[in-house]
Protein backbone atom coordinates (compact mmCIF):
# COMPACT_ATOMS: atom_id res chain seq x y z
CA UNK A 1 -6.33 2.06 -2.44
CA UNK A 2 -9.83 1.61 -3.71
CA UNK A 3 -11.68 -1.89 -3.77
CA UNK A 4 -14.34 -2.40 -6.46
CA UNK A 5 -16.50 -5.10 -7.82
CA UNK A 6 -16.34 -5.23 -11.99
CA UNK A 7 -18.60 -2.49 -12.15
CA UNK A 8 -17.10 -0.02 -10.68
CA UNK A 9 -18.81 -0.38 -7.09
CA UNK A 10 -17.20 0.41 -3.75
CA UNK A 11 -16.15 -2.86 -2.39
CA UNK A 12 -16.83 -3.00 1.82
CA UNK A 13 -14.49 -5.46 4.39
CA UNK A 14 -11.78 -6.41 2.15
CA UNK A 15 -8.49 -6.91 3.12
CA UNK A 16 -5.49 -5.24 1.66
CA UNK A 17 -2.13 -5.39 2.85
CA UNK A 18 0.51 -2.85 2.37
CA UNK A 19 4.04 -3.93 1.99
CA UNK A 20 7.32 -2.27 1.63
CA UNK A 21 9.87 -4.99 0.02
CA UNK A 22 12.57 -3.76 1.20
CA UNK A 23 11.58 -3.36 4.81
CA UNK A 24 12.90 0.13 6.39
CA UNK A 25 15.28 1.00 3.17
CA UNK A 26 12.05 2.17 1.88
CA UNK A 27 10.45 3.59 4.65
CA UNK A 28 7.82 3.21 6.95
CA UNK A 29 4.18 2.59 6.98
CA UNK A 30 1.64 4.70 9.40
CA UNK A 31 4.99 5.35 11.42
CA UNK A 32 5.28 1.34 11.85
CA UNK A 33 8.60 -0.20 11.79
CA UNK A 34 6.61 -3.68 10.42
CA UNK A 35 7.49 -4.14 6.44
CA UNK A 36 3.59 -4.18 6.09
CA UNK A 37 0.16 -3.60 7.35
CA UNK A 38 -3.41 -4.80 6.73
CA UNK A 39 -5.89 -2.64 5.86
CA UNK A 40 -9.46 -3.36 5.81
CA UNK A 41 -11.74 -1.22 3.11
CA UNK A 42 -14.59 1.24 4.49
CA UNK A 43 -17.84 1.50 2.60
CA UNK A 44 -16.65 3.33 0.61
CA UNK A 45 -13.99 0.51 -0.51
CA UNK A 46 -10.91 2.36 0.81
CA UNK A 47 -7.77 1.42 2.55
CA UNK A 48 -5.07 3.51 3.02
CA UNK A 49 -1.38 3.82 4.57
CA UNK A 50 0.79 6.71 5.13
CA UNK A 51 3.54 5.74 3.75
CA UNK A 52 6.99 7.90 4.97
CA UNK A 53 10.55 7.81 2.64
CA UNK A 54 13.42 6.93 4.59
CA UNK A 55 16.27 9.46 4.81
CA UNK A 56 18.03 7.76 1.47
CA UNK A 57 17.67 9.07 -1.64
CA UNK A 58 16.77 7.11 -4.56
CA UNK A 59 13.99 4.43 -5.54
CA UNK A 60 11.57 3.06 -2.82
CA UNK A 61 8.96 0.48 -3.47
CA UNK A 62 5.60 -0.48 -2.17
CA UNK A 63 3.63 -3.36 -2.76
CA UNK A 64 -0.60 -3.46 -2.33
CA UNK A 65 -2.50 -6.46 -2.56
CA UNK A 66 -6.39 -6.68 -1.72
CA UNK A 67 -6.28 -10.23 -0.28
CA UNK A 68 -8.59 -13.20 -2.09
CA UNK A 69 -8.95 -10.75 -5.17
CA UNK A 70 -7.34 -12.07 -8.44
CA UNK A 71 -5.21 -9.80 -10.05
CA UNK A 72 -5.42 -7.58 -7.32
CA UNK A 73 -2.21 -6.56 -6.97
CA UNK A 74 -0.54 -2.91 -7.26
CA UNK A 75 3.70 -2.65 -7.46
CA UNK A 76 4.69 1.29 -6.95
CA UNK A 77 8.41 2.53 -7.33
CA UNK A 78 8.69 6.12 -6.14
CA UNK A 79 11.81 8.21 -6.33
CA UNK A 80 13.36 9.97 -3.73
CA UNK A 81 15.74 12.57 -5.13
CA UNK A 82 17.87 15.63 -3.66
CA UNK A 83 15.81 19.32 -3.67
């Protein structure tokens, strides 16, 4: 996740929470069992979370939301399928 101001620039010290909606049905976050984390951007504006899919195949969610920001929300649906 990358935090910028309208123009583009690399937004410093704002929170951003990672959240899995589904708690551990759609994995786990920087090996956490917690449904979600907080995040605070470098100076470079970046956050980030490793985010792990559980063992079950299928669609897995995460939510990102940079805290105080309007509209600063990000809804991800990944698929897990069978190799």
């Amino acid at each position: 996740m990358r935090a910028t101001d309208g123009l583009g620039r690399p937004q410093e010290g704002v929170v951003i929470r990672f959240t899995l909606p589904n708690g551990a049905n759609d994995g786990v976050l920087d090996g956490s069992i917690a449904p979600s984390l907080e995040k605070v951007s470098n100076i470079n504006g970046e956050a980030e979370v490793r985010w792990t899919f559980p063992a079950i195949l299928g669609t897995h969610h995460l939510d990102i939301e940079a805290m105080g920001v309007s509209g600063g929300t990000l809804n991800i649906a990944a698929e897990a399928v069978a190799s």
